[in-house]
N, C-alpha and C. Protein backbone atom coordinates (compact mmCIF):
# COMPACT_ATOMS: atom_id res chain seq x y z
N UNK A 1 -14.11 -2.74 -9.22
CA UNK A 1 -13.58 -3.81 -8.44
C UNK A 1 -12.34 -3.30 -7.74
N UNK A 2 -12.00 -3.92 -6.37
CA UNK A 2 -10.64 -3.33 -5.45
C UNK A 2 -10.14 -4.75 -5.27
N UNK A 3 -9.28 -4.68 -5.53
CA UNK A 3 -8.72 -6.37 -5.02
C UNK A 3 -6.68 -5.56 -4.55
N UNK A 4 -7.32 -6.92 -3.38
CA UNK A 4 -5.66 -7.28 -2.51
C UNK A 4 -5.08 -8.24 -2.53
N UNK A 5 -3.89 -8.60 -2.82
CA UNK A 5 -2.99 -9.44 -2.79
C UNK A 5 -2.37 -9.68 -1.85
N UNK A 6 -2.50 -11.48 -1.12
CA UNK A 6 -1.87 -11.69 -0.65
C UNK A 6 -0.73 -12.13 -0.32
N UNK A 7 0.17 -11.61 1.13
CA UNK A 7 1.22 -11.43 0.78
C UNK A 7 2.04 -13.12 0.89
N UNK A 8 3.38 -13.28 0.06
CA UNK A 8 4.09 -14.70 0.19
C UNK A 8 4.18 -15.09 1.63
N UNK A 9 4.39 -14.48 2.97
CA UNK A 9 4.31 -14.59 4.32
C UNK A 9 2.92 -14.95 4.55
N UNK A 10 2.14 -15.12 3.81
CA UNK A 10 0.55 -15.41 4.75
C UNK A 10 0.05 -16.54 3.66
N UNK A 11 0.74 -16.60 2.70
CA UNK A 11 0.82 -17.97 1.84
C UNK A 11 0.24 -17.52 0.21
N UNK A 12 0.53 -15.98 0.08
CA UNK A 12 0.17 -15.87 -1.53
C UNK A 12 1.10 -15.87 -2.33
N UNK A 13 0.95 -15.33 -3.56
CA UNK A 13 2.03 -15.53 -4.61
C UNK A 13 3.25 -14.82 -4.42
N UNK A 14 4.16 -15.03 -5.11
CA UNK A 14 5.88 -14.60 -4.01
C UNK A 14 5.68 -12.76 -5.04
N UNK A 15 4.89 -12.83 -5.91
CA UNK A 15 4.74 -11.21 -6.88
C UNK A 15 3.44 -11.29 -7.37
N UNK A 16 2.68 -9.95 -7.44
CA UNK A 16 1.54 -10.14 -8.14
C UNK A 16 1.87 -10.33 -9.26
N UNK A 17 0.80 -10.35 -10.32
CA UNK A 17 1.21 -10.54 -12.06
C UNK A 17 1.78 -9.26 -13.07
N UNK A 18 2.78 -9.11 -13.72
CA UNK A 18 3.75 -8.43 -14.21
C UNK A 18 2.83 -7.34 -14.98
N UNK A 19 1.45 -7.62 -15.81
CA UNK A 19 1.27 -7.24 -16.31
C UNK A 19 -0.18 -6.50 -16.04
N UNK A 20 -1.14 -6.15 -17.42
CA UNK A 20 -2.08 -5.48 -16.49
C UNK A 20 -3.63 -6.02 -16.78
N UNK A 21 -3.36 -7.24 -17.58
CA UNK A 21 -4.37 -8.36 -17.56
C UNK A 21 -4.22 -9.79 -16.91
N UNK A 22 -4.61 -10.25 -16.02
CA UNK A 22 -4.55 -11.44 -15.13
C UNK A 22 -6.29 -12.24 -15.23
N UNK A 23 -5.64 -13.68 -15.43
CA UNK A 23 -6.99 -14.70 -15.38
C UNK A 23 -6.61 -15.77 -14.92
N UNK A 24 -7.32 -15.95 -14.06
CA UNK A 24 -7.57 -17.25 -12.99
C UNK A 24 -9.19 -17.66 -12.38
N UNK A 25 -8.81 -18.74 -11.75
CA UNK A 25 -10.08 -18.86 -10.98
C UNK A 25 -10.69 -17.76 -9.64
N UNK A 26 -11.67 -17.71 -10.02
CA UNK A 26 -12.15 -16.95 -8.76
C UNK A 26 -13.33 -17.64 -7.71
N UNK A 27 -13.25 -17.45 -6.77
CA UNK A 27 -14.53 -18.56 -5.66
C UNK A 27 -15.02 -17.09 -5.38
N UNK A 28 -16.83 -17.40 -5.96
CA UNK A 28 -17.52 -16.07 -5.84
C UNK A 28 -18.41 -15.81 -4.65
N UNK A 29 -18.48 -15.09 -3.44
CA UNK A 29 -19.78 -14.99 -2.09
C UNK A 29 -20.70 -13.84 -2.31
N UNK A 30 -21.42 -13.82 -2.79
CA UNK A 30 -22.37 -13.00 -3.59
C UNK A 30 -23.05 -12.75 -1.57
N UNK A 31 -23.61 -11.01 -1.52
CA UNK A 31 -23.95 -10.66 -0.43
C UNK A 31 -25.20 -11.79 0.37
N UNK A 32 -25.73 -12.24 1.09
CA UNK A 32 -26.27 -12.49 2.21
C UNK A 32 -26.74 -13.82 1.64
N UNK A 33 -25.39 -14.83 1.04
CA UNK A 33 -25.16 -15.88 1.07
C UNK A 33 -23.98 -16.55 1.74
N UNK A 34 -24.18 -17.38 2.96
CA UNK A 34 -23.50 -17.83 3.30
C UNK A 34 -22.37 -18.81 3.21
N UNK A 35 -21.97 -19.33 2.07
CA UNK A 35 -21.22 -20.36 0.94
C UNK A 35 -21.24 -19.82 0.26
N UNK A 36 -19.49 -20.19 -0.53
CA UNK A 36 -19.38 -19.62 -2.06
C UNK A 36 -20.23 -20.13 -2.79
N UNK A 37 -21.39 -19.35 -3.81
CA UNK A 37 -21.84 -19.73 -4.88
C UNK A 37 -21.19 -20.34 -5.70
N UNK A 38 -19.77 -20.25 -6.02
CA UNK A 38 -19.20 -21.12 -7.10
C UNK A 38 -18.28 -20.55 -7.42
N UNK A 39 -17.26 -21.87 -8.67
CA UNK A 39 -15.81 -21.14 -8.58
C UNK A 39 -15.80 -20.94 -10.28
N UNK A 40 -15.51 -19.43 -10.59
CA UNK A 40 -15.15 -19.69 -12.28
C UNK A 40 -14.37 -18.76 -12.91
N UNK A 41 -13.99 -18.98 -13.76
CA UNK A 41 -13.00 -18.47 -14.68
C UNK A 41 -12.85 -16.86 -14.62
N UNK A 42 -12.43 -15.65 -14.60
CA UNK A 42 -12.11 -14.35 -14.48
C UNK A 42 -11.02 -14.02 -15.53
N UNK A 43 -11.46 -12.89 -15.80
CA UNK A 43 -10.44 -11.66 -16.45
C UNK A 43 -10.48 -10.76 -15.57
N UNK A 44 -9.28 -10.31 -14.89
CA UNK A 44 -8.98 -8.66 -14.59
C UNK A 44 -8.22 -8.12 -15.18
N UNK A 45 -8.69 -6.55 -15.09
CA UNK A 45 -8.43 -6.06 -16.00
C UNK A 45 -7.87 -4.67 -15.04
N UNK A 46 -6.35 -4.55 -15.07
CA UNK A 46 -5.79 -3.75 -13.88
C UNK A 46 -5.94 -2.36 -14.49
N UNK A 47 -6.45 -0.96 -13.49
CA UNK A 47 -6.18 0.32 -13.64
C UNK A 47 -4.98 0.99 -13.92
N UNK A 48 -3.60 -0.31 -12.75
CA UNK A 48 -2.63 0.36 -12.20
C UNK A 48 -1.97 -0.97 -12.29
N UNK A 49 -0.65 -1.28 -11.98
CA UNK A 49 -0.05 -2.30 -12.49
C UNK A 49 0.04 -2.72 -10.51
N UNK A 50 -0.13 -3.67 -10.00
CA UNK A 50 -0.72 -4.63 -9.23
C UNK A 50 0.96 -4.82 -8.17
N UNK A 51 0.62 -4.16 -6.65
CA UNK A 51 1.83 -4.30 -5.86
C UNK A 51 1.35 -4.42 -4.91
N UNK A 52 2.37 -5.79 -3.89
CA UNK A 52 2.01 -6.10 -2.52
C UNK A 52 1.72 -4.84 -1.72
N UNK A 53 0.40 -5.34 -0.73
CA UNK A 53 0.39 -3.92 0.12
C UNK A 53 -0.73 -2.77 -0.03
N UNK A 54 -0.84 -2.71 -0.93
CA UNK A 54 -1.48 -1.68 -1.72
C UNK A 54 -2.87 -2.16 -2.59
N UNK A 55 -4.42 -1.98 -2.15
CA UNK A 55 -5.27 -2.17 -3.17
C UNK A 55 -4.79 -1.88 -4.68
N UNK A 56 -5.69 -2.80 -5.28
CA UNK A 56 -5.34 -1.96 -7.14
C UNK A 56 -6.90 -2.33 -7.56
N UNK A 57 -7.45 -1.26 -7.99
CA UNK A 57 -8.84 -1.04 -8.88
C UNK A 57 -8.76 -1.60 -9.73
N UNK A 58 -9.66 -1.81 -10.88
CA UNK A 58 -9.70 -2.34 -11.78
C UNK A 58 -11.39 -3.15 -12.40
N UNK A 59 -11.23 -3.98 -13.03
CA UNK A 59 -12.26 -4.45 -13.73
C UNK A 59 -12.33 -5.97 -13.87
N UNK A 60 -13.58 -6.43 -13.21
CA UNK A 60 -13.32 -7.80 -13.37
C UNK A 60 -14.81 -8.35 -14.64
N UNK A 61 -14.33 -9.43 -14.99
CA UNK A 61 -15.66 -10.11 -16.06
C UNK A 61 -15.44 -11.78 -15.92
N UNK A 62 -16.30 -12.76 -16.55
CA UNK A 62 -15.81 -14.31 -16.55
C UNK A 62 -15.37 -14.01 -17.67
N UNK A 63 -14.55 -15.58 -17.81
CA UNK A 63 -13.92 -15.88 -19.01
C UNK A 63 -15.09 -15.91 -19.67
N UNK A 64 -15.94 -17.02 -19.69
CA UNK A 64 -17.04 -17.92 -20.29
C UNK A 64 -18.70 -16.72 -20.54
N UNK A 65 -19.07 -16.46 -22.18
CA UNK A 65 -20.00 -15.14 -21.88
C UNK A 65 -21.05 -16.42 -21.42
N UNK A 66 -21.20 -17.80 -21.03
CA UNK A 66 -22.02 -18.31 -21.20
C UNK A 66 -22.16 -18.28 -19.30
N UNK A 67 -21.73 -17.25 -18.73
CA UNK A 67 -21.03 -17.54 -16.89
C UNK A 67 -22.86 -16.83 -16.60
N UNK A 68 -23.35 -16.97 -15.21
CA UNK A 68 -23.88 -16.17 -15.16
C UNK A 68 -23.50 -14.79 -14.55
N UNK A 69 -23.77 -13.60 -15.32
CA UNK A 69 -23.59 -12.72 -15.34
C UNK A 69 -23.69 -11.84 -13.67
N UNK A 70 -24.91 -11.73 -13.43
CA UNK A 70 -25.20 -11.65 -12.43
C UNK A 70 -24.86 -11.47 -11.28
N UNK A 71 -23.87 -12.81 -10.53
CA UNK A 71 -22.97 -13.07 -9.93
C UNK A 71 -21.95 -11.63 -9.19
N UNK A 72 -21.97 -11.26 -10.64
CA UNK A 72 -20.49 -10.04 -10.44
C UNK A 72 -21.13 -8.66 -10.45
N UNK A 73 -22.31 -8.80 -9.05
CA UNK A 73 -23.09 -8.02 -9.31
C UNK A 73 -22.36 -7.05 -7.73
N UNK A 74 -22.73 -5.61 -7.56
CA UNK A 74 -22.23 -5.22 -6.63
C UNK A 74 -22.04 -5.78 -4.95
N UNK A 75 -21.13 -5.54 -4.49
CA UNK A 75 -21.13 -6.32 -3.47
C UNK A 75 -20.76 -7.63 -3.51
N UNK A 76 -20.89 -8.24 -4.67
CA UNK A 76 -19.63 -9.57 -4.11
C UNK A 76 -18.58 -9.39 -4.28
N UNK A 77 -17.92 -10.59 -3.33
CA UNK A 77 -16.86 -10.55 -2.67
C UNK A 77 -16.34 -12.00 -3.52
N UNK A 78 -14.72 -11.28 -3.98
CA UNK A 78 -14.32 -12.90 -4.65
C UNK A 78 -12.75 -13.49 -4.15
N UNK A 79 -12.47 -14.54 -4.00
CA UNK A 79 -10.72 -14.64 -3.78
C UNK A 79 -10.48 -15.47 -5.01
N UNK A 80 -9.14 -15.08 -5.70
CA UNK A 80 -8.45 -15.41 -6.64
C UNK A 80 -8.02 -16.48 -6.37
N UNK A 81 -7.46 -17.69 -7.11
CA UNK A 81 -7.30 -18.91 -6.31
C UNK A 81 -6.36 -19.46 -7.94
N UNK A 82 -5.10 -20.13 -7.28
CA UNK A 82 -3.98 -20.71 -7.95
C UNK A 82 -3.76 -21.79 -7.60
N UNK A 83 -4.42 -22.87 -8.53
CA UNK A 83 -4.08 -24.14 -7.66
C UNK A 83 -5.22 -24.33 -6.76
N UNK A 84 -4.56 -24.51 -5.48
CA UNK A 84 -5.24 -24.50 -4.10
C UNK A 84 -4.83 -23.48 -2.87
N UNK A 85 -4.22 -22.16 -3.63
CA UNK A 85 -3.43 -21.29 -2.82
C UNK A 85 -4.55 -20.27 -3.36
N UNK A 86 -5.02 -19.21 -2.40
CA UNK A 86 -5.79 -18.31 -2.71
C UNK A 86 -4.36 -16.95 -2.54
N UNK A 87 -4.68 -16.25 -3.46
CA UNK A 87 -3.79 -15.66 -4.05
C UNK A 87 -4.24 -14.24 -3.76
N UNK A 88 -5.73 -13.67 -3.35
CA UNK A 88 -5.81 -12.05 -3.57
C UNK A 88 -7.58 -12.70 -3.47
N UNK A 89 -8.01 -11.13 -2.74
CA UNK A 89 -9.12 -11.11 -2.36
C UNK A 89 -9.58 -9.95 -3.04
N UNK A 90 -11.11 -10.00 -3.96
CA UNK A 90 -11.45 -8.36 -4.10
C UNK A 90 -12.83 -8.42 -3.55
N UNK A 91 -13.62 -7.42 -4.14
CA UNK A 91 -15.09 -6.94 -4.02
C UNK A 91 -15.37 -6.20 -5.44
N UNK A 92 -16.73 -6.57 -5.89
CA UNK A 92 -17.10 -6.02 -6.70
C UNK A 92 -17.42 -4.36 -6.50
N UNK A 93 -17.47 -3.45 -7.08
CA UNK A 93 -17.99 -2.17 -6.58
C UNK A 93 -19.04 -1.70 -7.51
C-alpha cells in the first residue's frame, strides 16, 4: 500500500499520526467500479513514520476479520476519512 496525506491547506489533518499504527475509516473504489463500494474500518500499518509531502508505504487490513476481504485487493484505491474530512489517499499494491 502507498498512501498520501493531505495537506491542512487543502483541508487535511494539521499532522499525520505520531506513530506507526493508524485506524480509521476508509471509503474503498475497487478498479472499474464507478462508486465507492463502501466505507470500513482499517489498520495501517506504517513502513516509515508518516510526513506531509512525501508518500509512506506500508500495510493496510480491516478492523473487522468478518470485512470482506477481497476488497483490498490490488488496485484499489482508498481515502482515509475523519469525521467528514478525508484525511489521505492510498492504493493498494
Amino acid at each position: 500500500m502507498v498512501l498520501m496525506w493531505i495537506s491542512p491547506e487543502a483541508g487535511g489533518r494539521d499532522k499525520p499520526p505520531d506513530g506507526l499504527v493508524y485506524s480509521t475509516v476508509a471509503r474503498l473504489y475497487v478498479p472499474n467500479v464507478s462508486a465507492p463500494v463502501a466505507d470500513w474500518s482499517v489498520v495501517i500499518q506504517f513502513d516509515t513514520k508518516p510526513v506531509h509531502g512525501r508518500p509512506v508505504h506500508g500495510w493496510v487490513r480491516f478492523l473487522s476479520p468478518d470485512a470482506p476481504q477481497h476488497l483490498l485487493s490490488t488496485g484499489t484505491i482508498f481515502e482515509l476519512i475523519e469525521g467528514k474530512k478525508v484525511v489521505a489517499k492510498g492504493q493498494v499494491l
